[in-house]
N, C-alpha and C. Protein backbone atom coordinates (compact mmCIF):
# COMPACT_ATOMS: atom_id res chain seq x y z
N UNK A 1 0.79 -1.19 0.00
CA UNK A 1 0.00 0.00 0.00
C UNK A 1 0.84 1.27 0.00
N UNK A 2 2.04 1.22 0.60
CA UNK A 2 2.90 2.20 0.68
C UNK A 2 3.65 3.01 -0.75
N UNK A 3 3.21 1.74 -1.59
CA UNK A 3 3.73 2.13 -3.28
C UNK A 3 2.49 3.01 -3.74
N UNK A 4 1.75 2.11 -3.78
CA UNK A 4 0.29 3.61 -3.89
C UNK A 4 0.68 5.07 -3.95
N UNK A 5 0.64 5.42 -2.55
CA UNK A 5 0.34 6.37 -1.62
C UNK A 5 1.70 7.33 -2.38
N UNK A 6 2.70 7.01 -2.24
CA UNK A 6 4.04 7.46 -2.65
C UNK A 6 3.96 7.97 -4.80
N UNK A 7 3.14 7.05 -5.52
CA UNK A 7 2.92 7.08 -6.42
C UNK A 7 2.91 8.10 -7.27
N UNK A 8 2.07 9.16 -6.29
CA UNK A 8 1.62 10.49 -6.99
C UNK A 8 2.89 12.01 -6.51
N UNK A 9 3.64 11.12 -5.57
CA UNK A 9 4.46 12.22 -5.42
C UNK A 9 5.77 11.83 -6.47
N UNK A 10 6.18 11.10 -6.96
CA UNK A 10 7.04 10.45 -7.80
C UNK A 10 6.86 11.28 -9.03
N UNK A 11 5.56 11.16 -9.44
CA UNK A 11 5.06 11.44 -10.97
C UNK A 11 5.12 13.12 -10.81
N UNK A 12 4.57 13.82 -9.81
CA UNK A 12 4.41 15.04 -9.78
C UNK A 12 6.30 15.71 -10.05
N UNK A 13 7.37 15.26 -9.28
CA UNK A 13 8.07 15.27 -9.17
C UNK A 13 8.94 15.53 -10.29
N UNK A 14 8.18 14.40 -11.21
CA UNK A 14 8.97 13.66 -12.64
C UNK A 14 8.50 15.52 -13.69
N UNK A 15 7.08 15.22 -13.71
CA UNK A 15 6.90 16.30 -14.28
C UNK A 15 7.46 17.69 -14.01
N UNK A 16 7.51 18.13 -12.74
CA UNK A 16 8.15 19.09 -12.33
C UNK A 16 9.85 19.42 -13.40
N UNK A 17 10.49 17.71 -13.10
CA UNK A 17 12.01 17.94 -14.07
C UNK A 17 11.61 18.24 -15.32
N UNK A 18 10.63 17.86 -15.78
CA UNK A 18 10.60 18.11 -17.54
C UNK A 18 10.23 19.13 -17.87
N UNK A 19 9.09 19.85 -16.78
CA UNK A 19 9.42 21.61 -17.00
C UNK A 19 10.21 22.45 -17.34
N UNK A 20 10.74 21.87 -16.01
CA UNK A 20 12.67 22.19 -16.15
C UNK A 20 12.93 22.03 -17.10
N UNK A 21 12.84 20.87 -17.70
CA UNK A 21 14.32 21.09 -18.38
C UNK A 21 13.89 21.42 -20.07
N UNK A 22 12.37 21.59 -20.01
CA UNK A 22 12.03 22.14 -21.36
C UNK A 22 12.29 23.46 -21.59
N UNK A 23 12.15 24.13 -20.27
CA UNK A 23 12.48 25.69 -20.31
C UNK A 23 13.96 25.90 -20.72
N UNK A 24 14.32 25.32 -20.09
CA UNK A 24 16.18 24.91 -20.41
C UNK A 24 16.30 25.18 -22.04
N UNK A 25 15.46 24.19 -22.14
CA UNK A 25 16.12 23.80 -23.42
C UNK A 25 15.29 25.31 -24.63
N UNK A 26 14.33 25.54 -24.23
CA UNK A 26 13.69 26.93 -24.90
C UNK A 26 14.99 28.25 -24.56
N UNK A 27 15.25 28.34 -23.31
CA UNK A 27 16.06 29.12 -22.69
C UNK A 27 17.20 29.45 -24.09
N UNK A 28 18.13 28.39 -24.06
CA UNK A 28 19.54 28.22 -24.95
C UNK A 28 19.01 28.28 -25.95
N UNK A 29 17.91 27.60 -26.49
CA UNK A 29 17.50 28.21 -28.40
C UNK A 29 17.58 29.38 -28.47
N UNK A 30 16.75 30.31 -27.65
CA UNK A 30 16.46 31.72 -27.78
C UNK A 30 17.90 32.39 -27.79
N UNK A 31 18.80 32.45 -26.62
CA UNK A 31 20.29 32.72 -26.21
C UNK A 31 20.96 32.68 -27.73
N UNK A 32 20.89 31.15 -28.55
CA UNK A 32 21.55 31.16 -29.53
C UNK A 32 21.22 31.48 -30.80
N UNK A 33 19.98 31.84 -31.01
CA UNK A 33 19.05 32.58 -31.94
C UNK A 33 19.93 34.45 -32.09
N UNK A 34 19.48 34.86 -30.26
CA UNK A 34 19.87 36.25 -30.39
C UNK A 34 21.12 36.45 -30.64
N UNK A 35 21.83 35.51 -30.58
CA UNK A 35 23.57 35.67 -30.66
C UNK A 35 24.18 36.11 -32.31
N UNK A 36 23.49 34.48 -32.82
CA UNK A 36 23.73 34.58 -34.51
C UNK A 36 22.79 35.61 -35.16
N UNK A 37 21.63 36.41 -34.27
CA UNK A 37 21.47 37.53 -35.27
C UNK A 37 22.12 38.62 -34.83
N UNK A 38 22.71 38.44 -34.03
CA UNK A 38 23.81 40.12 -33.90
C UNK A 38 24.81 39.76 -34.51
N UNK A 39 25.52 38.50 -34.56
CA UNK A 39 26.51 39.02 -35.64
C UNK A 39 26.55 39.01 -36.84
N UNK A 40 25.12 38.16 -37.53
CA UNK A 40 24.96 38.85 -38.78
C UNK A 40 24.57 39.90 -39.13
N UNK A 41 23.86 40.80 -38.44
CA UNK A 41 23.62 41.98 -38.25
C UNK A 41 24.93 42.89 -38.57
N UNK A 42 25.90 42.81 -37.75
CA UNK A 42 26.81 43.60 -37.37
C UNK A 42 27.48 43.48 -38.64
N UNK A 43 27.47 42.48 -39.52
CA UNK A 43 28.06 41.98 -40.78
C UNK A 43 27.46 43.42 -42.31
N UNK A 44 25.96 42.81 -41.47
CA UNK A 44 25.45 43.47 -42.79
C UNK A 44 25.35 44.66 -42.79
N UNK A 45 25.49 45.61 -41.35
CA UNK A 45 25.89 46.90 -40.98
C UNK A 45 27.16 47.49 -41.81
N UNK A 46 28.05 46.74 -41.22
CA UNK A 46 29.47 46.87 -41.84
C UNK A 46 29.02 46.61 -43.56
N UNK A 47 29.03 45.88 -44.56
CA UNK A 47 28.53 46.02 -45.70
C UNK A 47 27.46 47.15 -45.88
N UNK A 48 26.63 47.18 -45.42
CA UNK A 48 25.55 48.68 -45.79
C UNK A 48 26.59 50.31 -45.71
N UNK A 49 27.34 49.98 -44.61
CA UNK A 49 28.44 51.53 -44.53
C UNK A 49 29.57 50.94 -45.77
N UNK A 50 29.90 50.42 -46.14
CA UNK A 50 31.02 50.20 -47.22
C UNK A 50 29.99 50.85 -48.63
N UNK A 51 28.87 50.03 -48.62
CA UNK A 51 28.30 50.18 -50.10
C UNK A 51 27.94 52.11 -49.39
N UNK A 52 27.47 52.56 -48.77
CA UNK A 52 27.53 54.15 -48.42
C UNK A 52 28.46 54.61 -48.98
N UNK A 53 29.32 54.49 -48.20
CA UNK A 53 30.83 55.26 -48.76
C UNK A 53 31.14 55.36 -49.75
N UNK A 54 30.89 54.17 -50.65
CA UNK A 54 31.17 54.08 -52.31
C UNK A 54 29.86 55.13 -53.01
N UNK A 55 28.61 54.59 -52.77
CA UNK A 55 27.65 56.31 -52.98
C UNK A 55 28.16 57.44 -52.94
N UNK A 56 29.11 57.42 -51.71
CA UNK A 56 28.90 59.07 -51.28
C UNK A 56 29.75 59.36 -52.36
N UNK A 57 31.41 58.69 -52.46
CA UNK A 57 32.51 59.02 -53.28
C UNK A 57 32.38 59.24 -54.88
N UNK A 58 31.00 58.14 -55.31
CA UNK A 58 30.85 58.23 -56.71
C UNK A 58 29.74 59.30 -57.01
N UNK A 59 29.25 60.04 -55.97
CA UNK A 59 28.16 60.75 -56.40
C UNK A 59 28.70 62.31 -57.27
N UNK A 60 27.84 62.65 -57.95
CA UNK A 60 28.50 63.93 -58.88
C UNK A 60 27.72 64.68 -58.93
N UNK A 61 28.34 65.47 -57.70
CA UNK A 61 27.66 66.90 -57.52
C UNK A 61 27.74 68.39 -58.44
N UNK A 62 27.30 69.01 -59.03
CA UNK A 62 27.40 70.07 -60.08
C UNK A 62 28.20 71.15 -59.15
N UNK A 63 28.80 71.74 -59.98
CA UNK A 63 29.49 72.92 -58.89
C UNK A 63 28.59 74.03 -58.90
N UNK A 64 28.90 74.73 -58.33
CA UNK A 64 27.79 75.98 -58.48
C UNK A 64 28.44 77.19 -58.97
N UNK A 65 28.06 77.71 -60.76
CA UNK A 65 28.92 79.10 -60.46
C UNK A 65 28.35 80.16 -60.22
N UNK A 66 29.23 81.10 -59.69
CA UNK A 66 28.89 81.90 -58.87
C UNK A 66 28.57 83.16 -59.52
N UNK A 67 29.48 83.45 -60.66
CA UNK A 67 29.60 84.48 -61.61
C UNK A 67 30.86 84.09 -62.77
N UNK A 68 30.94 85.01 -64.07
CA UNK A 68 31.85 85.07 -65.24
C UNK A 68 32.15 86.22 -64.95
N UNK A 69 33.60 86.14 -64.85
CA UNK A 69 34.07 87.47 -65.41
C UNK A 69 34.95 87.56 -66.85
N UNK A 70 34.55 88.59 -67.76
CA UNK A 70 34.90 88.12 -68.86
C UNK A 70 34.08 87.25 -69.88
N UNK A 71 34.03 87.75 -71.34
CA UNK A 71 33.27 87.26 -72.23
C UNK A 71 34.33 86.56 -73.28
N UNK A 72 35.76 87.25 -73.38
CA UNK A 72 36.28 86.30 -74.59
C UNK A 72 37.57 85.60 -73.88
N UNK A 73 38.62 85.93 -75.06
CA UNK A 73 39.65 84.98 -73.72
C UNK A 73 40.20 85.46 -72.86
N UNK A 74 40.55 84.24 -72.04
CA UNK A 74 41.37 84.31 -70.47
C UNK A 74 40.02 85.07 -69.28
N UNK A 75 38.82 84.48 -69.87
CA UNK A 75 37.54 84.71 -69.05
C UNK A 75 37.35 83.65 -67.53
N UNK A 76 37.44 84.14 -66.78
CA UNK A 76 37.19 83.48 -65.33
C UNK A 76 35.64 83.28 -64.78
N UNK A 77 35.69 81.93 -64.57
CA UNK A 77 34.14 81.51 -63.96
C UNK A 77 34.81 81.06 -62.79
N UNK A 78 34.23 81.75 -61.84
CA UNK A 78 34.37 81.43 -60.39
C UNK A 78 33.04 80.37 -60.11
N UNK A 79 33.32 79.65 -59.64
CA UNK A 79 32.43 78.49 -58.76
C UNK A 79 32.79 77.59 -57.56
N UNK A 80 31.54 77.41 -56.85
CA UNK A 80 31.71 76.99 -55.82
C UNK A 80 32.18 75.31 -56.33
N UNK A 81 32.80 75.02 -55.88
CA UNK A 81 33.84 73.66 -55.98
C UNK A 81 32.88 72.34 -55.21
N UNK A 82 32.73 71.55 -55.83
CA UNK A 82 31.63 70.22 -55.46
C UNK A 82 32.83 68.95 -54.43
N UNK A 83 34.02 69.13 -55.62
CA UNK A 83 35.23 68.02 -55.47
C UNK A 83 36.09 68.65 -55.20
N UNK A 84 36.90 68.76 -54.33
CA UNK A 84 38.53 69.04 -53.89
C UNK A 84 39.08 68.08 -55.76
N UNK A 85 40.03 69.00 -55.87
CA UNK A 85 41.00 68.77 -57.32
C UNK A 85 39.96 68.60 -58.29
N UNK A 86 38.40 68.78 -58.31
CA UNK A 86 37.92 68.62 -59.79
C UNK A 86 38.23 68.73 -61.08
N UNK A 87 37.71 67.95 -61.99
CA UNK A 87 38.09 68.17 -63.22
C UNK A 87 36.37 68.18 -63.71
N UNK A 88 36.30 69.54 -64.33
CA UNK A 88 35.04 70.10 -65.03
C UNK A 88 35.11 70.16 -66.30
N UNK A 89 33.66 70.02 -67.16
CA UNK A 89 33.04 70.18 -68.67
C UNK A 89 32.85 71.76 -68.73
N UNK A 90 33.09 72.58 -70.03
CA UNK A 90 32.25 73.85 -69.45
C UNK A 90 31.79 73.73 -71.16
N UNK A 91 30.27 74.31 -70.71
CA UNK A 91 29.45 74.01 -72.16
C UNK A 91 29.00 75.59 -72.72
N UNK A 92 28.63 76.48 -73.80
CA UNK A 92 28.10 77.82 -73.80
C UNK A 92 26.70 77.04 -74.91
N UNK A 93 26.08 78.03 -74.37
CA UNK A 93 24.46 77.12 -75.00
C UNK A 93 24.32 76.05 -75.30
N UNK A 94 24.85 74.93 -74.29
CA UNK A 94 24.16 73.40 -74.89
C UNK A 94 25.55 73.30 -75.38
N UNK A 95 26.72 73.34 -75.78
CA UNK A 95 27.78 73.14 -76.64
C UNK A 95 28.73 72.87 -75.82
N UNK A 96 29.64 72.17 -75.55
CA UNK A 96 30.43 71.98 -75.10
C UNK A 96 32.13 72.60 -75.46
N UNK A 97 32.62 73.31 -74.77
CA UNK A 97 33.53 74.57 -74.82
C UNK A 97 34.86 73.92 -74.40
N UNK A 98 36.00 73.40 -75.47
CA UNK A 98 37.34 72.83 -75.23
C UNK A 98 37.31 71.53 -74.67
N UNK A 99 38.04 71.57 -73.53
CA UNK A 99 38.52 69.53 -72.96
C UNK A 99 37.50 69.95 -71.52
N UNK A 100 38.85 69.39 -70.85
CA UNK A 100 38.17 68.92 -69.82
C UNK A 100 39.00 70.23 -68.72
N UNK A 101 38.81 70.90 -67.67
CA UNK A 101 39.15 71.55 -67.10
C UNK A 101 39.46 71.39 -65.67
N UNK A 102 40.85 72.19 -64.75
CA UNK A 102 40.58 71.97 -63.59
C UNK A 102 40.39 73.24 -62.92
N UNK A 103 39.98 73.64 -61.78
CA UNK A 103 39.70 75.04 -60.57
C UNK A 103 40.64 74.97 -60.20
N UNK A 104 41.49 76.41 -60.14
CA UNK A 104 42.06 76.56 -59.20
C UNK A 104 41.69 77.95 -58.30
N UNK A 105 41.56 77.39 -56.68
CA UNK A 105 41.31 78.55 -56.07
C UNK A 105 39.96 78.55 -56.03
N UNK A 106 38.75 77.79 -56.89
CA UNK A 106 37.57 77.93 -57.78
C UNK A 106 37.37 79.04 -58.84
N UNK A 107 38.42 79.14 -59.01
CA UNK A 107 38.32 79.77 -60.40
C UNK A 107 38.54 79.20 -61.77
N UNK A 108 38.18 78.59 -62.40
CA UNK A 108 38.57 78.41 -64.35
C UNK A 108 38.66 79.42 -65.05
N UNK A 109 40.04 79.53 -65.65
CA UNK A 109 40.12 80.87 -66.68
C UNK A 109 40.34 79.86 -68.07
N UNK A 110 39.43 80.71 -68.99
CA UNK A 110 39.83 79.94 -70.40
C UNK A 110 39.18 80.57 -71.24
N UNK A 111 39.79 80.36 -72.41
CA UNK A 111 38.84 81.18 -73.70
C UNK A 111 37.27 80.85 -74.13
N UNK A 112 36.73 81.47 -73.94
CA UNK A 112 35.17 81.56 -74.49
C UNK A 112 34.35 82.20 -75.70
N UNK A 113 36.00 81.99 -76.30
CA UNK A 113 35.42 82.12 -78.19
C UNK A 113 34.59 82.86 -78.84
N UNK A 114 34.22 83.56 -78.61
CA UNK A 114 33.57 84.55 -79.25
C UNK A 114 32.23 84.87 -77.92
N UNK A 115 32.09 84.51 -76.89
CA UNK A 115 30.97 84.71 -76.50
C UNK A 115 30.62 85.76 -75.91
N UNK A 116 28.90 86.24 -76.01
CA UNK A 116 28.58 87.20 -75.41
C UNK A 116 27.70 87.27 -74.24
N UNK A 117 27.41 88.25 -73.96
CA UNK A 117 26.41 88.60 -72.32
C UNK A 117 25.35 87.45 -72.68
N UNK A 118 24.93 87.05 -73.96
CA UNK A 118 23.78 86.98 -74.01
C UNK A 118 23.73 85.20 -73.81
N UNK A 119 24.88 84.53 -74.10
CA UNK A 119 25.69 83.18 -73.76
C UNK A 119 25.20 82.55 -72.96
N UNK A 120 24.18 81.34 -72.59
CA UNK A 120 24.43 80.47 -71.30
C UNK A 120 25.85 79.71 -71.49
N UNK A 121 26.15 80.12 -69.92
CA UNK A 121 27.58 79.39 -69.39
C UNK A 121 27.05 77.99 -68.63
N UNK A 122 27.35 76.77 -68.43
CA UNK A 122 27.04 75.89 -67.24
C UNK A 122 28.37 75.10 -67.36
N UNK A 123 28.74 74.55 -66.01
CA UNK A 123 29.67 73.71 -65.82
C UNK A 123 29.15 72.89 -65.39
N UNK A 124 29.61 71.48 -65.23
CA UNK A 124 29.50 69.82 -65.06
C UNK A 124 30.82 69.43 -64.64
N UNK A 125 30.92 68.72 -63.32
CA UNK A 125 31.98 67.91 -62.98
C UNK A 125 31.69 66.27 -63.77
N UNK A 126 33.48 66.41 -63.78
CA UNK A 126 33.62 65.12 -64.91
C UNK A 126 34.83 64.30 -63.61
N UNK A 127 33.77 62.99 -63.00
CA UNK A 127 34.84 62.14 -62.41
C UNK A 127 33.99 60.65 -62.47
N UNK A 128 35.41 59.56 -62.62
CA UNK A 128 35.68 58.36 -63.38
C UNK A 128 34.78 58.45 -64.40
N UNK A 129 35.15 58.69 -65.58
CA UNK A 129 34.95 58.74 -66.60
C UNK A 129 32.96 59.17 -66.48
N UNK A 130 32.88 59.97 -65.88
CA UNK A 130 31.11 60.36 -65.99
C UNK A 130 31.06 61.59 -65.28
N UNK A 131 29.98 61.72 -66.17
CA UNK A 131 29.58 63.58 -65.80
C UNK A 131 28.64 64.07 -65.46
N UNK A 132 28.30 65.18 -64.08
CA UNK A 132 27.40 65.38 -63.54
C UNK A 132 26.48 66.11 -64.34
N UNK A 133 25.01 66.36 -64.01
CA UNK A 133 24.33 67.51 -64.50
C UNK A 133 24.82 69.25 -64.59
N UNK A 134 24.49 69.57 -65.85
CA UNK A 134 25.15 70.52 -65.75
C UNK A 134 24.55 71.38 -64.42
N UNK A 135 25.62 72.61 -64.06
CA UNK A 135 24.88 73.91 -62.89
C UNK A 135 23.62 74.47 -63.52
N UNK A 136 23.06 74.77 -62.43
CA UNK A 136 22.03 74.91 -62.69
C UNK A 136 22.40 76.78 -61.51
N UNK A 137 21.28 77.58 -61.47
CA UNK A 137 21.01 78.05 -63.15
C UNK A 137 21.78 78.49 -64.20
N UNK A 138 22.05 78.27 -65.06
CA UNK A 138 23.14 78.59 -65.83
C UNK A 138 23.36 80.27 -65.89
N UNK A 139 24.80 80.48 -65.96
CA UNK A 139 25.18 81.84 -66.10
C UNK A 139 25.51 82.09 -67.56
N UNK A 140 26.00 84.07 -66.80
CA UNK A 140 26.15 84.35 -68.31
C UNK A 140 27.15 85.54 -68.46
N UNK A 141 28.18 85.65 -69.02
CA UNK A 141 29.50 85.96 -69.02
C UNK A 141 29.07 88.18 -69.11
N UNK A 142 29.68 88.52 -67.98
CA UNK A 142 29.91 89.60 -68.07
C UNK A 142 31.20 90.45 -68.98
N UNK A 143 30.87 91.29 -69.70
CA UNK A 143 31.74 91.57 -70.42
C UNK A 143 33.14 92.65 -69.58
């Protein structure tokens, strides 16, 4: 009779460990779940700022000019500078005006061929081989 009686504390007992040790075992899934997503996380962080950086470096910002001084040669367009060492397009109505140019100081001096007051000027930065939109609003060469 004594096996009886004892019976139900055995079983209660039993169940009690498997609580245990199911939580256990939920416990460490979760632990190792949150683990492997932080460091893929931290992975794909690090890749998202690399592919950034390459955006920021390839992006092609227009310079801004500021004013022309000068309508024919050795005419200076001052502009605000987009790129440290740029190399700029300079176009007069839609046309594209000599090679390729660099600022110094933000200034470009160069011949502008016959042009007058009446001239749109715009510049375009030109880097790895591609070229930004031209400035906007386009200028126009003081004589």
């Amino acid at each position: 009779m004594d096996f009886i009686k004892n019976k139900g504390k055995g079983q209660g007992a039993l169940e009690y460990l498997l609580i245990i040790g199911a939580a256990l075992i939920v416990a460490v899934t979760v632990i190792v779940l949150v683990i492997s997503m932080s460091g893929s996380s931290t992975e794909q962080a690090g890749q998202q700022g690399e592919t950034l950086s390459t955006l920021i470096d390839n992006a092609l910002n227009p310079p801004v000019v500021t004013y022309i001084n000068g309508c024919g040669d050795g005419a200076k367009i001052h502009l605000i500078e987009t790129e440290t060492n740029g190399t700029y397009k300079i176009y007069k109505d839609g046309t594209a005006v000599g090679g390729i140019y660099t600022a110094s100081n933000g200034i470009i001096t160069l011949d502008l061929e016959s042009a007058e007051s009446t001239d749109r000027i715009t510049v375009s930065l030109v880097k790895n081989n591609r070229e930004s939109r031209p400035s906007t609003p386009s200028s126009r060469c003081t004589p």
